[in-house]
N, C-alpha and C. Protein backbone atom coordinates (compact mmCIF):
# COMPACT_ATOMS: atom_id res chain seq x y z
N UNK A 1 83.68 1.60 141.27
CA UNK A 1 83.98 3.03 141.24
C UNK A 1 83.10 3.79 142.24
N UNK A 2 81.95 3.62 142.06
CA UNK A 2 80.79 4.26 142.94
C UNK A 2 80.99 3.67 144.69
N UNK A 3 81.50 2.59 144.93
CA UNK A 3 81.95 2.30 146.05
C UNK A 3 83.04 2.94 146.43
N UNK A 4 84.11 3.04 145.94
CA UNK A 4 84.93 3.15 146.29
C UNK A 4 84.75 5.17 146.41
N UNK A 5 84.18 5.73 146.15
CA UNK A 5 83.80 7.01 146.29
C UNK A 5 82.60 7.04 147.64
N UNK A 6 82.65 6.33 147.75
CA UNK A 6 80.92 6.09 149.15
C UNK A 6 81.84 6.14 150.17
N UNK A 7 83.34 5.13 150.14
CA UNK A 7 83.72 4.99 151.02
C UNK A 7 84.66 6.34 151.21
N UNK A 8 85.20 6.79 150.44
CA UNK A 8 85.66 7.63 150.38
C UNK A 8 84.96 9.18 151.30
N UNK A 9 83.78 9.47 150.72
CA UNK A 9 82.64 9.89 151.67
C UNK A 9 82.74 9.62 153.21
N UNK A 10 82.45 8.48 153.17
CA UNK A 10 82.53 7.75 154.81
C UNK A 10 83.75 8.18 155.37
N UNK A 11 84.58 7.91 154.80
CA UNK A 11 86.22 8.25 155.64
C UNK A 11 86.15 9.77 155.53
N UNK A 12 85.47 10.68 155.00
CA UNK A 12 85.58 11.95 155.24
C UNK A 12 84.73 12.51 156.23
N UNK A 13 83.64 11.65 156.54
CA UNK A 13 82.45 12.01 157.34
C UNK A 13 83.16 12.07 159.14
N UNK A 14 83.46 10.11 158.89
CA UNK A 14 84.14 9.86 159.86
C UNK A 14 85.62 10.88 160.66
N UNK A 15 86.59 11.16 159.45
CA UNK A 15 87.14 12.37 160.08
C UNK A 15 86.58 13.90 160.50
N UNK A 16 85.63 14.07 160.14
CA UNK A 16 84.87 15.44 160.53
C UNK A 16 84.25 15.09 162.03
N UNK A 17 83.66 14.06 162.08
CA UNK A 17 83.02 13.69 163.55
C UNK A 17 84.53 13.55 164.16
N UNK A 18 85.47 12.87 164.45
CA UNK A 18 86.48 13.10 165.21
C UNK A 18 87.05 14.08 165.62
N UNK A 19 87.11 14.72 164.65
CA UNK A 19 88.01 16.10 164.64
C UNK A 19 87.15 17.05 165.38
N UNK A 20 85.37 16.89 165.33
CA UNK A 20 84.43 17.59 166.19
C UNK A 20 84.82 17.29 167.68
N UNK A 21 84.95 15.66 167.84
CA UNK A 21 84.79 15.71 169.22
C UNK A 21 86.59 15.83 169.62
N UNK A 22 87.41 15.74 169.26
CA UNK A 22 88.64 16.77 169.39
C UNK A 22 88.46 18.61 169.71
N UNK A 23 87.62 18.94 168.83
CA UNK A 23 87.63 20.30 169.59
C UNK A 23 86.46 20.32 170.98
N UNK A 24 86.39 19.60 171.43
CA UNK A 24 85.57 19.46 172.26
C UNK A 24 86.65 19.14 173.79
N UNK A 25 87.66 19.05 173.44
CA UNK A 25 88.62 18.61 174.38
C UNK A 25 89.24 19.98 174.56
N UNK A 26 90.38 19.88 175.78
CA UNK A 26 91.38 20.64 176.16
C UNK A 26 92.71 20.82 175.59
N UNK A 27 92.48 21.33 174.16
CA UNK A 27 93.97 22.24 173.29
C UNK A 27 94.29 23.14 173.61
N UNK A 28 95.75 23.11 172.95
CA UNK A 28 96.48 24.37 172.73
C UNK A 28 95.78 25.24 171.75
N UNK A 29 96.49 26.22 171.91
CA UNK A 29 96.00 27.13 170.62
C UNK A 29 96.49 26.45 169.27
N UNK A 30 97.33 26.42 169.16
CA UNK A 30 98.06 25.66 168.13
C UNK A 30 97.54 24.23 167.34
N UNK A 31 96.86 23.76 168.63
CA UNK A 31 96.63 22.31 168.01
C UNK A 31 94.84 22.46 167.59
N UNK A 32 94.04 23.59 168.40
CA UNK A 32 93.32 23.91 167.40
C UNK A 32 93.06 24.60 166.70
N UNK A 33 93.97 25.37 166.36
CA UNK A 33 93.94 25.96 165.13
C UNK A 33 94.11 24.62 164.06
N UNK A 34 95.45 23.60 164.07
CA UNK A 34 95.24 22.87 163.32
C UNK A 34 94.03 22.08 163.14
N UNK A 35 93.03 21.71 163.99
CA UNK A 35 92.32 20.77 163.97
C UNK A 35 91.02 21.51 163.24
N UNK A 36 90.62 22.64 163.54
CA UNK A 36 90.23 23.44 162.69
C UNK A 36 90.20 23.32 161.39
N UNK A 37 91.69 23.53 160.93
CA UNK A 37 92.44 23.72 159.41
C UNK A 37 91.99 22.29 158.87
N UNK A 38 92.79 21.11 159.74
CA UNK A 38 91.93 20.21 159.09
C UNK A 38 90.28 19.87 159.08
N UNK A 39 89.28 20.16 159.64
CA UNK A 39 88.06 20.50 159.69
C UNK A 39 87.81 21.25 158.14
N UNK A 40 88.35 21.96 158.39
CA UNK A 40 87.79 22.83 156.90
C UNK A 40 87.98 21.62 155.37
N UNK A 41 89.61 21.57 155.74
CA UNK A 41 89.99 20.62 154.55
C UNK A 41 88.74 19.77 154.16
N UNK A 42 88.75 18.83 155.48
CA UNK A 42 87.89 17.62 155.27
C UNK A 42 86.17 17.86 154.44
N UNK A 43 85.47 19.26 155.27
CA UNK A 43 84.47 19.64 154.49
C UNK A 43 84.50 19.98 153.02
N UNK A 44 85.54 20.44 152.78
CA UNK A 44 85.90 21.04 150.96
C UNK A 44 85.67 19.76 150.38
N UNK A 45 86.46 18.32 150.92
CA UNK A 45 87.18 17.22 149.98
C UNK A 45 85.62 16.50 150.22
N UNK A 46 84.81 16.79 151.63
CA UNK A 46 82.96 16.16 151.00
C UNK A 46 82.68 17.19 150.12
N UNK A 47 82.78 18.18 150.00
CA UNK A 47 81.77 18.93 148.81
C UNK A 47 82.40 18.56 147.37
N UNK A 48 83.35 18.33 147.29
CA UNK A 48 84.37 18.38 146.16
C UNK A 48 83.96 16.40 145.57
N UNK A 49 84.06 16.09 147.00
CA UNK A 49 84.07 14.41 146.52
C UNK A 49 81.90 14.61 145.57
N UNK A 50 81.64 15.18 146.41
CA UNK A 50 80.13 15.18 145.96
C UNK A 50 79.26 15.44 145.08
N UNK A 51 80.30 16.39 145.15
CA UNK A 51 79.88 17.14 143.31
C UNK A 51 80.29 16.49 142.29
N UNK A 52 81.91 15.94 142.40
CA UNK A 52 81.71 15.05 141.46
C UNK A 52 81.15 13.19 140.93
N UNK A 53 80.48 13.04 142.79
CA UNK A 53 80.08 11.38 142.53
C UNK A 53 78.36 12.14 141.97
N UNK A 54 77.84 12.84 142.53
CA UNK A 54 76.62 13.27 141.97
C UNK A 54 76.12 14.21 141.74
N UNK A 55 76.47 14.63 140.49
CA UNK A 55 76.55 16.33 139.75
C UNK A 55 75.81 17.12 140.21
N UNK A 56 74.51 15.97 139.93
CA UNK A 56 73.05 17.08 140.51
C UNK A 56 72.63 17.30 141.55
N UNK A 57 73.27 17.18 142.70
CA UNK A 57 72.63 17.03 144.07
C UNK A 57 73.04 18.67 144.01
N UNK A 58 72.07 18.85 145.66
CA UNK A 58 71.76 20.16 145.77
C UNK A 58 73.62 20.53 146.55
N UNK A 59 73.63 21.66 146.58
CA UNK A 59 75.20 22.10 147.43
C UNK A 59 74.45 21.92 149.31
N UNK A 60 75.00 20.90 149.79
CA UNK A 60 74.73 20.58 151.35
C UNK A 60 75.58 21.80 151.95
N UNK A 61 74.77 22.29 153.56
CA UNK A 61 75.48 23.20 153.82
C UNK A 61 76.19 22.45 155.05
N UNK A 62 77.21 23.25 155.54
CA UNK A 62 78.10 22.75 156.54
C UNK A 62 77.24 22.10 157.40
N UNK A 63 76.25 23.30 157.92
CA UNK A 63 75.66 22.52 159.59
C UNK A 63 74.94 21.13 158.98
N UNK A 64 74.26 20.86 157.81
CA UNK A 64 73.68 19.83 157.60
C UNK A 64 74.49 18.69 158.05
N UNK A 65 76.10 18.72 157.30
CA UNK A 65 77.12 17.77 157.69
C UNK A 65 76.96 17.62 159.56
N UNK A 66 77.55 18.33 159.67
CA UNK A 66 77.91 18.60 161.07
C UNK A 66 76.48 17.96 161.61
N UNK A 67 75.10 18.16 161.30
CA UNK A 67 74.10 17.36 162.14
C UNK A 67 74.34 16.08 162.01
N UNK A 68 74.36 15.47 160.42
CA UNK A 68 74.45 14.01 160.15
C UNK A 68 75.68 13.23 160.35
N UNK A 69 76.25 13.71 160.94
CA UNK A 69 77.62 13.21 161.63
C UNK A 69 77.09 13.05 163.10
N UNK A 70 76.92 14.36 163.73
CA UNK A 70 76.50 14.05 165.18
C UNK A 70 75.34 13.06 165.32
N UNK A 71 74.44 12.71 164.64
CA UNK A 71 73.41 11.67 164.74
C UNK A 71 74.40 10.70 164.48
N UNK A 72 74.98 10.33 163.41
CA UNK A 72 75.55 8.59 162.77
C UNK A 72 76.00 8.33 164.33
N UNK A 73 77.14 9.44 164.51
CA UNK A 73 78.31 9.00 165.69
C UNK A 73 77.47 9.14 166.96
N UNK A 74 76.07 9.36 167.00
CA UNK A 74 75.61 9.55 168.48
C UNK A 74 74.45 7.76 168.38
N UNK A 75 74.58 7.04 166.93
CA UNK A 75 73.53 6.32 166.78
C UNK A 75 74.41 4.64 166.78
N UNK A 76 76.17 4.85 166.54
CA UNK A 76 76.94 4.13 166.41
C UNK A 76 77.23 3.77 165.11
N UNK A 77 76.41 4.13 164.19
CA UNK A 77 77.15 4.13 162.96
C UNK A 77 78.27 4.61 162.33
N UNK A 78 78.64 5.79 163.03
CA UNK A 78 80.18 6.66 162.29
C UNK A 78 81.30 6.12 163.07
């Protein structure tokens, strides 16, 4: 159970770092607005996945994500 929520985590982390270095590219308006939209999603479904794998942890704020993503994916881990 607890794995399968870690990974779950991971696959959300991993789409937030993509979707970062996607807006980092040359879109439409359109396509980032979506990429955006999904950006947001993906942060809700870590806070949401988090709160409920570990009640008591503190509420992480966005940029925290957003750093520990850019380190994993700048270190080869993400």
């Amino acid at each position: 159970m607890m794995d399968d929520k870690l990974a779950l985590l991971r696959a959300h982390r991993n789409n937030i770092g993509r979707y970062q270095r996607l807006l980092k590219t040359k879109l439409t308006e359109f396509e980032r607005r979506f990429i955006e939209r999904r950006l947001s999603e993906e942060r809700c479904a870590i806070e949401r996945l988090s709160a409920s794998t570990f009640p008591l942890a503190f509420k992480t704020p966005n940029r925290a994500i957003e750093n520990a993503t850019t380190l994993l994916t700048a270190s080869g881990h993400g």
